[in-house]
Protein backbone atom coordinates (compact mmCIF):
# COMPACT_ATOMS: atom_id res chain seq x y z
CA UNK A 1 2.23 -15.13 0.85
CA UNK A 2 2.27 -11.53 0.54
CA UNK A 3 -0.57 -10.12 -1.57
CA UNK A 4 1.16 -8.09 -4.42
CA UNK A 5 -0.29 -4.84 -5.09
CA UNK A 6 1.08 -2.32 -8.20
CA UNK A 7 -0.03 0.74 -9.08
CA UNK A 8 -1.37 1.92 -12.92
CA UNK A 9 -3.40 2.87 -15.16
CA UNK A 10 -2.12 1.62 -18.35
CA UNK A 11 -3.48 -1.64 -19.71
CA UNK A 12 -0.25 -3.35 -21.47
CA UNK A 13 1.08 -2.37 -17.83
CA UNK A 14 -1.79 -4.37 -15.84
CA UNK A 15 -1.75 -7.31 -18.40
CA UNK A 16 1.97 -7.77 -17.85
CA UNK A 17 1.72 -7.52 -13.96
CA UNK A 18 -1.23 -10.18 -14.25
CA UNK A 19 0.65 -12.60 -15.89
CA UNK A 20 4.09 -12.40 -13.42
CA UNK A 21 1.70 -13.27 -10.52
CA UNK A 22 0.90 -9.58 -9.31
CA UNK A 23 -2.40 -9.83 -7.11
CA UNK A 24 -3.37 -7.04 -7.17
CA UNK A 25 -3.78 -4.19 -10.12
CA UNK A 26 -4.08 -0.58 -8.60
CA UNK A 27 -5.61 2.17 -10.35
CA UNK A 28 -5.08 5.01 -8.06
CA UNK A 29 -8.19 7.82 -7.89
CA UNK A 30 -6.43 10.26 -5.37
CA UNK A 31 -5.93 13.96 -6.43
CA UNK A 32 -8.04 15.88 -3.61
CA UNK A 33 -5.64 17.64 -1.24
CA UNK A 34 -2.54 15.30 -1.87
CA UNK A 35 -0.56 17.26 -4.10
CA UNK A 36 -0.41 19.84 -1.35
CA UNK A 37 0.70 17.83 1.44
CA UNK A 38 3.47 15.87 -0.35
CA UNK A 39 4.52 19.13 -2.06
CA UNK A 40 8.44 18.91 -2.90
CA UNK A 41 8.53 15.18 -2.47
CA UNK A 42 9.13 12.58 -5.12
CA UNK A 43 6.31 10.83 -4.75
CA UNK A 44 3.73 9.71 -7.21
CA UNK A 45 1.08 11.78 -8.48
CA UNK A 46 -1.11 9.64 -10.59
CA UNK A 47 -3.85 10.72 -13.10
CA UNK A 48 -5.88 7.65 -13.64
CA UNK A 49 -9.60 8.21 -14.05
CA UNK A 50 -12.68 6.16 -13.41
CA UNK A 51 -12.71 6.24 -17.58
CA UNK A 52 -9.25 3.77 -16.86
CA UNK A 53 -11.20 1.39 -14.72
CA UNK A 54 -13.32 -0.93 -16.67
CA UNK A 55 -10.26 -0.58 -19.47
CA UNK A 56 -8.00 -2.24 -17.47
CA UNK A 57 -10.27 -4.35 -15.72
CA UNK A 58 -11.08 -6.16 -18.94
CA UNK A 59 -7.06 -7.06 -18.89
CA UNK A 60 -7.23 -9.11 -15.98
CA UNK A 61 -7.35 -12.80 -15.54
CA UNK A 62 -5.76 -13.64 -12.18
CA UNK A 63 -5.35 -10.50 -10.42
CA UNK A 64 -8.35 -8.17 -8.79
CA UNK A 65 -8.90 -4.96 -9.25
CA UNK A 66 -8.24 -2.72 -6.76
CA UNK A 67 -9.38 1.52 -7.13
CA UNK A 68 -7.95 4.25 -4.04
CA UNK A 69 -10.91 6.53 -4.38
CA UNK A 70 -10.64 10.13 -3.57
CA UNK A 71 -10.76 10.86 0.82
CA UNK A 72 -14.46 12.06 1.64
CA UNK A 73 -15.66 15.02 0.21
CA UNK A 74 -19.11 16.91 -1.38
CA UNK A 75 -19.05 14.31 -4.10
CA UNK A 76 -17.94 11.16 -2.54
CA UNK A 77 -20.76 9.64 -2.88
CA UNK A 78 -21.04 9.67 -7.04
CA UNK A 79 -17.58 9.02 -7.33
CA UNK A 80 -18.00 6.01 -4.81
CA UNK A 81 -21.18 4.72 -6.84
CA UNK A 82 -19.45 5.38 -10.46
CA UNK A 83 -16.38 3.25 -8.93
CA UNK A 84 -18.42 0.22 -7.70
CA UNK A 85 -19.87 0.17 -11.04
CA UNK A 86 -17.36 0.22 -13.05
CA UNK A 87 -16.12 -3.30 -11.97
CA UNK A 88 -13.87 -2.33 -8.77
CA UNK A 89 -13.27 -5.67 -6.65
CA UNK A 90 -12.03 -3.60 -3.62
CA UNK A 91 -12.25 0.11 -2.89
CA UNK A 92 -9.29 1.56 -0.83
CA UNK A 93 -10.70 5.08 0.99
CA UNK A 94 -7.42 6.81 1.95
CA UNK A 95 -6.75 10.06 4.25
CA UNK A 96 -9.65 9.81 6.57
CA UNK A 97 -9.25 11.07 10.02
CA UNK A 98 -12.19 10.64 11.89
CA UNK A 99 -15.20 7.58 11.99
CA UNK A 100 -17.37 9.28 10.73
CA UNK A 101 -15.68 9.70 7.38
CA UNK A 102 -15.72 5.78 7.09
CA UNK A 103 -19.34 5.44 7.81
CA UNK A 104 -19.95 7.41 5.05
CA UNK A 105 -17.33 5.55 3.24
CA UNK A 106 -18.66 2.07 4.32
CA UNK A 107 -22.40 3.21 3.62
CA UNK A 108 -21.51 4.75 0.02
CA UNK A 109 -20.06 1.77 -0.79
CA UNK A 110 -23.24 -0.50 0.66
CA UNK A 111 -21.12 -3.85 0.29
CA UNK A 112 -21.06 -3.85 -3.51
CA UNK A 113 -17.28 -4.44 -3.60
CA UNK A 114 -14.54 -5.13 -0.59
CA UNK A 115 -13.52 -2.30 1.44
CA UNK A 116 -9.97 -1.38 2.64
CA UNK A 117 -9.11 2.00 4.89
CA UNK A 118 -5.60 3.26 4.75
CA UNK A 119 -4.26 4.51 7.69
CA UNK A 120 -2.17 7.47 7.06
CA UNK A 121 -3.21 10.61 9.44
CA UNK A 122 -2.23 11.22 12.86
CA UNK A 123 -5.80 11.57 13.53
CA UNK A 124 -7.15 8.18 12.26
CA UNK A 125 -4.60 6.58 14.71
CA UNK A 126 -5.88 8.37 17.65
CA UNK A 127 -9.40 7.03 17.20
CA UNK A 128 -8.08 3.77 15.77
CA UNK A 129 -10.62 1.61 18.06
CA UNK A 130 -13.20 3.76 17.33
CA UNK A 131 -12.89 3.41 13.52
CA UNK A 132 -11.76 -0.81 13.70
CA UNK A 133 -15.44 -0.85 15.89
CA UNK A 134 -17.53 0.18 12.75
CA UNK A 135 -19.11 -2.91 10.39
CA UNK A 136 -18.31 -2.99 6.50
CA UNK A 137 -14.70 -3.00 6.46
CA UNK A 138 -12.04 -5.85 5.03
CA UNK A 139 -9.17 -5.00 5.28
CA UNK A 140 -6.49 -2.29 6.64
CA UNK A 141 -3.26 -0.76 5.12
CA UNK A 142 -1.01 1.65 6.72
CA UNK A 143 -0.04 4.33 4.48
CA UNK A 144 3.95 4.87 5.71
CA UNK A 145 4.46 7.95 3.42
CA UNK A 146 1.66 10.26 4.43
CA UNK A 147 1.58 9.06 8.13
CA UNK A 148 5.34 9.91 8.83
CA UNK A 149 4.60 12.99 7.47
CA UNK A 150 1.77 13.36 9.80
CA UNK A 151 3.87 12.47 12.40
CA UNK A 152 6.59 14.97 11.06
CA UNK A 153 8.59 12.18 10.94
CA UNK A 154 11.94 12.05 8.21
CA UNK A 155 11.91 8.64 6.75
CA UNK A 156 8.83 6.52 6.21
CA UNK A 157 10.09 3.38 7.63
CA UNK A 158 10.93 5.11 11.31
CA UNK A 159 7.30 4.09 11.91
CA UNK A 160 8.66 0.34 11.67
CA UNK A 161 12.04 1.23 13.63
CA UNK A 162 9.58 3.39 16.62
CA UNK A 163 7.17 0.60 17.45
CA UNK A 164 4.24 2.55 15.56
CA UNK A 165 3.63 0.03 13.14
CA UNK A 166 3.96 -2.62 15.54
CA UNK A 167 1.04 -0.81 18.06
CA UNK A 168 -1.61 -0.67 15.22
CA UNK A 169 -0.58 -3.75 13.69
CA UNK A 170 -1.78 -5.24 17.21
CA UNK A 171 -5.31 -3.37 16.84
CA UNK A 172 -5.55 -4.69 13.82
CA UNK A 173 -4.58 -8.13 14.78
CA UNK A 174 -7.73 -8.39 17.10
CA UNK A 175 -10.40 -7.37 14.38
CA UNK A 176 -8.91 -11.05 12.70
CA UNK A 177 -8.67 -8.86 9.18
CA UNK A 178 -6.30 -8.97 6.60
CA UNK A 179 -4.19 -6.09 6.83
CA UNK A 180 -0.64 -4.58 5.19
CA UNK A 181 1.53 -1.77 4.98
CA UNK A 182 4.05 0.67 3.01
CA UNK A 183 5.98 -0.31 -0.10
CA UNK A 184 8.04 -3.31 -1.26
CA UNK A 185 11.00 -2.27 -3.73
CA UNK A 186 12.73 -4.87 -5.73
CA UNK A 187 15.05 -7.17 -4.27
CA UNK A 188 18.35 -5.60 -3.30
CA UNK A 189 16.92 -1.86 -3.52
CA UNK A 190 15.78 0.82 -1.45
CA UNK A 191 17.58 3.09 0.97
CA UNK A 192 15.85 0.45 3.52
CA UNK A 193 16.85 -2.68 1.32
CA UNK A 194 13.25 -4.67 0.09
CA UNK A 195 14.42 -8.35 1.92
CA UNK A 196 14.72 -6.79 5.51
CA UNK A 197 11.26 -4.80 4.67
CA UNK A 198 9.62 -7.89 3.51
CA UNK A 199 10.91 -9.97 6.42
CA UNK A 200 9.29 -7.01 8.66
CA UNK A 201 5.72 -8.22 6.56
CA UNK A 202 6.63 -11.78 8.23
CA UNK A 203 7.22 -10.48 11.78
CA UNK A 204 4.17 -8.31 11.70
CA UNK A 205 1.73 -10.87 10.01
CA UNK A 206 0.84 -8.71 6.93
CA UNK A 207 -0.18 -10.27 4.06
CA UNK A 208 -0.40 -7.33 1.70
CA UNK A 209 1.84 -5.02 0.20
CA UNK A 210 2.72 -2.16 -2.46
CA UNK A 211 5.48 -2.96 -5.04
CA UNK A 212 6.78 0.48 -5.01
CA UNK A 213 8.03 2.93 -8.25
CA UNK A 214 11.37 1.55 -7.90
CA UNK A 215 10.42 -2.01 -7.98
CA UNK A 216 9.42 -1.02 -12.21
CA UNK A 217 9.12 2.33 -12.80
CA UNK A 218 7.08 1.83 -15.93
CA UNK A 219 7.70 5.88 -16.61
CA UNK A 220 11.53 5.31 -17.34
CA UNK A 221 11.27 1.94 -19.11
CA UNK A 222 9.23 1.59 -23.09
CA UNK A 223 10.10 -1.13 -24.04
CA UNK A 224 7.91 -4.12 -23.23
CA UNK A 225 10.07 -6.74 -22.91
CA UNK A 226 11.96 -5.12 -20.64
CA UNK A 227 9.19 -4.54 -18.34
CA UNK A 228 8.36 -7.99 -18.43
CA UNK A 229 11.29 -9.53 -17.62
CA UNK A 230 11.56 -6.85 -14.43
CA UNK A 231 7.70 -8.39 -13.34
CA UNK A 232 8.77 -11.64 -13.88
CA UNK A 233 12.30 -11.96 -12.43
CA UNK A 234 10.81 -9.34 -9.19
CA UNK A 235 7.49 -10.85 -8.85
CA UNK A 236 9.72 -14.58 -8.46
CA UNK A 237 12.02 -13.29 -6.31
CA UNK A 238 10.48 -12.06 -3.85
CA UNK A 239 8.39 -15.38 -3.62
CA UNK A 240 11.58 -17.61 -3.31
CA UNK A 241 12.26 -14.89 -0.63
CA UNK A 242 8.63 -15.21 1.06
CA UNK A 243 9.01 -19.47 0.68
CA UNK A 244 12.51 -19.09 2.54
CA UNK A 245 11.34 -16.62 5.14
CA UNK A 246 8.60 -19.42 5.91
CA UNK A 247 10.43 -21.33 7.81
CA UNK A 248 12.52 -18.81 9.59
CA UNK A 249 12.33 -19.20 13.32
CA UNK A 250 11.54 -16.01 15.95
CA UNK A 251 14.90 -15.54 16.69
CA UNK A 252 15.58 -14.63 12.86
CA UNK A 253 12.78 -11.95 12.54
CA UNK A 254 13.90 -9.91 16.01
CA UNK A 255 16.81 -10.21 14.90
CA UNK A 256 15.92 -8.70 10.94
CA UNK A 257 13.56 -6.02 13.46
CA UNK A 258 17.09 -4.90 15.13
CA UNK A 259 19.01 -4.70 11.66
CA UNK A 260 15.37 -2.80 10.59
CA UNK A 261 16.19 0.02 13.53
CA UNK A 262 19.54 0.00 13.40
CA UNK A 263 19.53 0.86 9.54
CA UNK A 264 17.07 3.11 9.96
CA UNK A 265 18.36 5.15 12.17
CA UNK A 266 21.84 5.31 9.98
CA UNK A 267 19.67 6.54 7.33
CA UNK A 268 17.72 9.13 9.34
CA UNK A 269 21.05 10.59 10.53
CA UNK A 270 22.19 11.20 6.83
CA UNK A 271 19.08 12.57 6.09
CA UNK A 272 19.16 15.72 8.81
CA UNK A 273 22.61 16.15 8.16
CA UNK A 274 21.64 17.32 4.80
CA UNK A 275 18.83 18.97 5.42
C-alpha cells in the first residue's frame, strides 16, 4: 500500500489524520526562495515552525513524523540539528540541485532520523546518478509541482504523460529504495481524476504519496466532525481502491498510462488556450 502523507501543522489536524490511517504527518519547514518561484500559483505556502514539531509529534500514535526542512543554505545546519531534535522520524531536504547540497544534507543530518530528497529542479535530474551514488539517503520523492515548472512545463502531471517520471522512477528503481511522487486528491477529484493517478503509483512501483489540499482542505472546513468523516471516508477509499488495483493485470495499468496521456494532454490544451 501506498504510504499516506498530509501536510500540517495543527495538532487536532494530525490527531484526526492518525486515527483514519494517514502514515504519514507532514509539517512542512519550506519558506527560503519558494514563494518566489511559485509566485501567482495556488499553491500552498505553509508557516509551520520547528516550535509545531514536538507539538504535534506528541499527537501521534500510528503515524511518523515527517519535517521538509528548508533547501541548503548559511544556516542549514542549526535548523537541520534543531529538527532532528525535536523528534523528526524522517527529514525531507527539498530544492537541491547539485550533490553536493545532499552531502551536506546527509552529513547535517548524521543518521539521527531517515532521510528523503525531493526531486524537483531541472538540475537535480541532470546529475540524478551522481546524487542516487551518495550514502545516507532512504528514500526519494519527485516533487511534480516545482519540477514542471523547472521544466517550464503547464500541468504537473505532463511529467507522468512525457515519460519523465517513468526515466527517474527507473534510477530510482536500481538504488532498491522506497520512493514516491506528486499528490493524491480524493477519490473522484482533480483536473487529473485521483483513481487514474493512484493507478499510475501501481504502474510505477511507488509506495508513497501526498494527499493533496483538495483531498481536505482543512483551511475551508471548522468543524471537526466534518473533517473527520472526509479522513475517514478518503483515507478508506482509496485503500479499497489500492486492494482492487492489487490484482490488476499489466494490460490494465498501460492501459490507465494511455487514459493518463490522453487526459493530460486534453487538459494541457485547455490550459494554453486560456492563457
Amino acid at each position: 500500500m501506498i504510504k499516506l502523507m498530509y501536510i500540517t501543522n495543527n495538532p487536532t489536524i494530525a490527531e484526526i489524520a492518525d486515527s483514519a490511517g494517514v502514515d504519514r504527518v507532514f509539517i512542512d519547514l519550506e519558506v527560503v526562495g519558494k514563494a518566489e518561484r511559485q509566485g501567482g500559483m495556488d499553491t500552498v505556502q505553509s508557516h509551520h515552525s520547528i516550535s509545531d514539531i514536538p507539538i504535534v509529534k506528541q499527537k501521534l500514535r500510528n503515524s511518523e513524523l515527517l519535517v521538509r526542512s528548508n533547501p541548503i543554505y548559511n544556516d542549514s545546519k542549526n535548523e537541520i540539528n534543531k529538527i532532528v531534535t525535536s523528534g523528526a522520524d524522517i527529514i525531507m531536504l527539498p530544492f537541491f540541485k547539485t550533490a553536493e547540497e545532499v552531502t551536506h544534507f546527509v552529513d547535517y543530518v548524521g543518521g539521527r532520523a531517515r532521510t528523503m530528497l525531493l526531486f524537483e529542479t531541472k538540475e537535480s535530474v541532470d546529475c540524478i546518478d551522481e546524487i542516487l551514488a551518495i550514502d545516507g539517503i532512504d528514500e526519494y520523492y519527485i516533487g511534480l509541482n516545482d519540477l514542471h515548472l523547472s521544466y517550464g512545463l503547464d500541468f504537473m502531471f505532463q511529467l507522468l504523460a512525457d515519460g519523465t517520471v517513468d526515466n527517474i522512477v527507473t534510477k530510482f528503481k536500481a538504488t532498491g529504495k522506497p520512493y514516491g511522487f506528486g499528490g493524491i486528491a480524493k477519490l473522484g477529484g482533480g483536473l487529473l481524476p485521483a483513481e487514474h493517478v493512484i493507478a499510475e503509483h501501481y504502474r510505477l512501483g511507488s509506495t508513497i504519496g501526498i494527499l493533496s489540499r483538495s483531498f481536505c482542505n482543512c483551511d475551508k472546513v471548522s468543524d471537526k466532525n466534518i473533517i473527520l468523516s472526509l479522513f475517514d471516508d478518503g483515507v478508506s477509499e482509496i485503500r479499497t481502491l489500492e486492494y482492487n488495483l492489487a490484482n490488476q493485470s499489466g494490460e490494465f495499468f498501460e492501459e490507465n498510462h494511455k487514459f493518463v496521456i490522453n487526459a493530460v494532454n486534453d487538459i494541457v490544451r485547455i490550459i494554453r488556450t486560456k492563457k
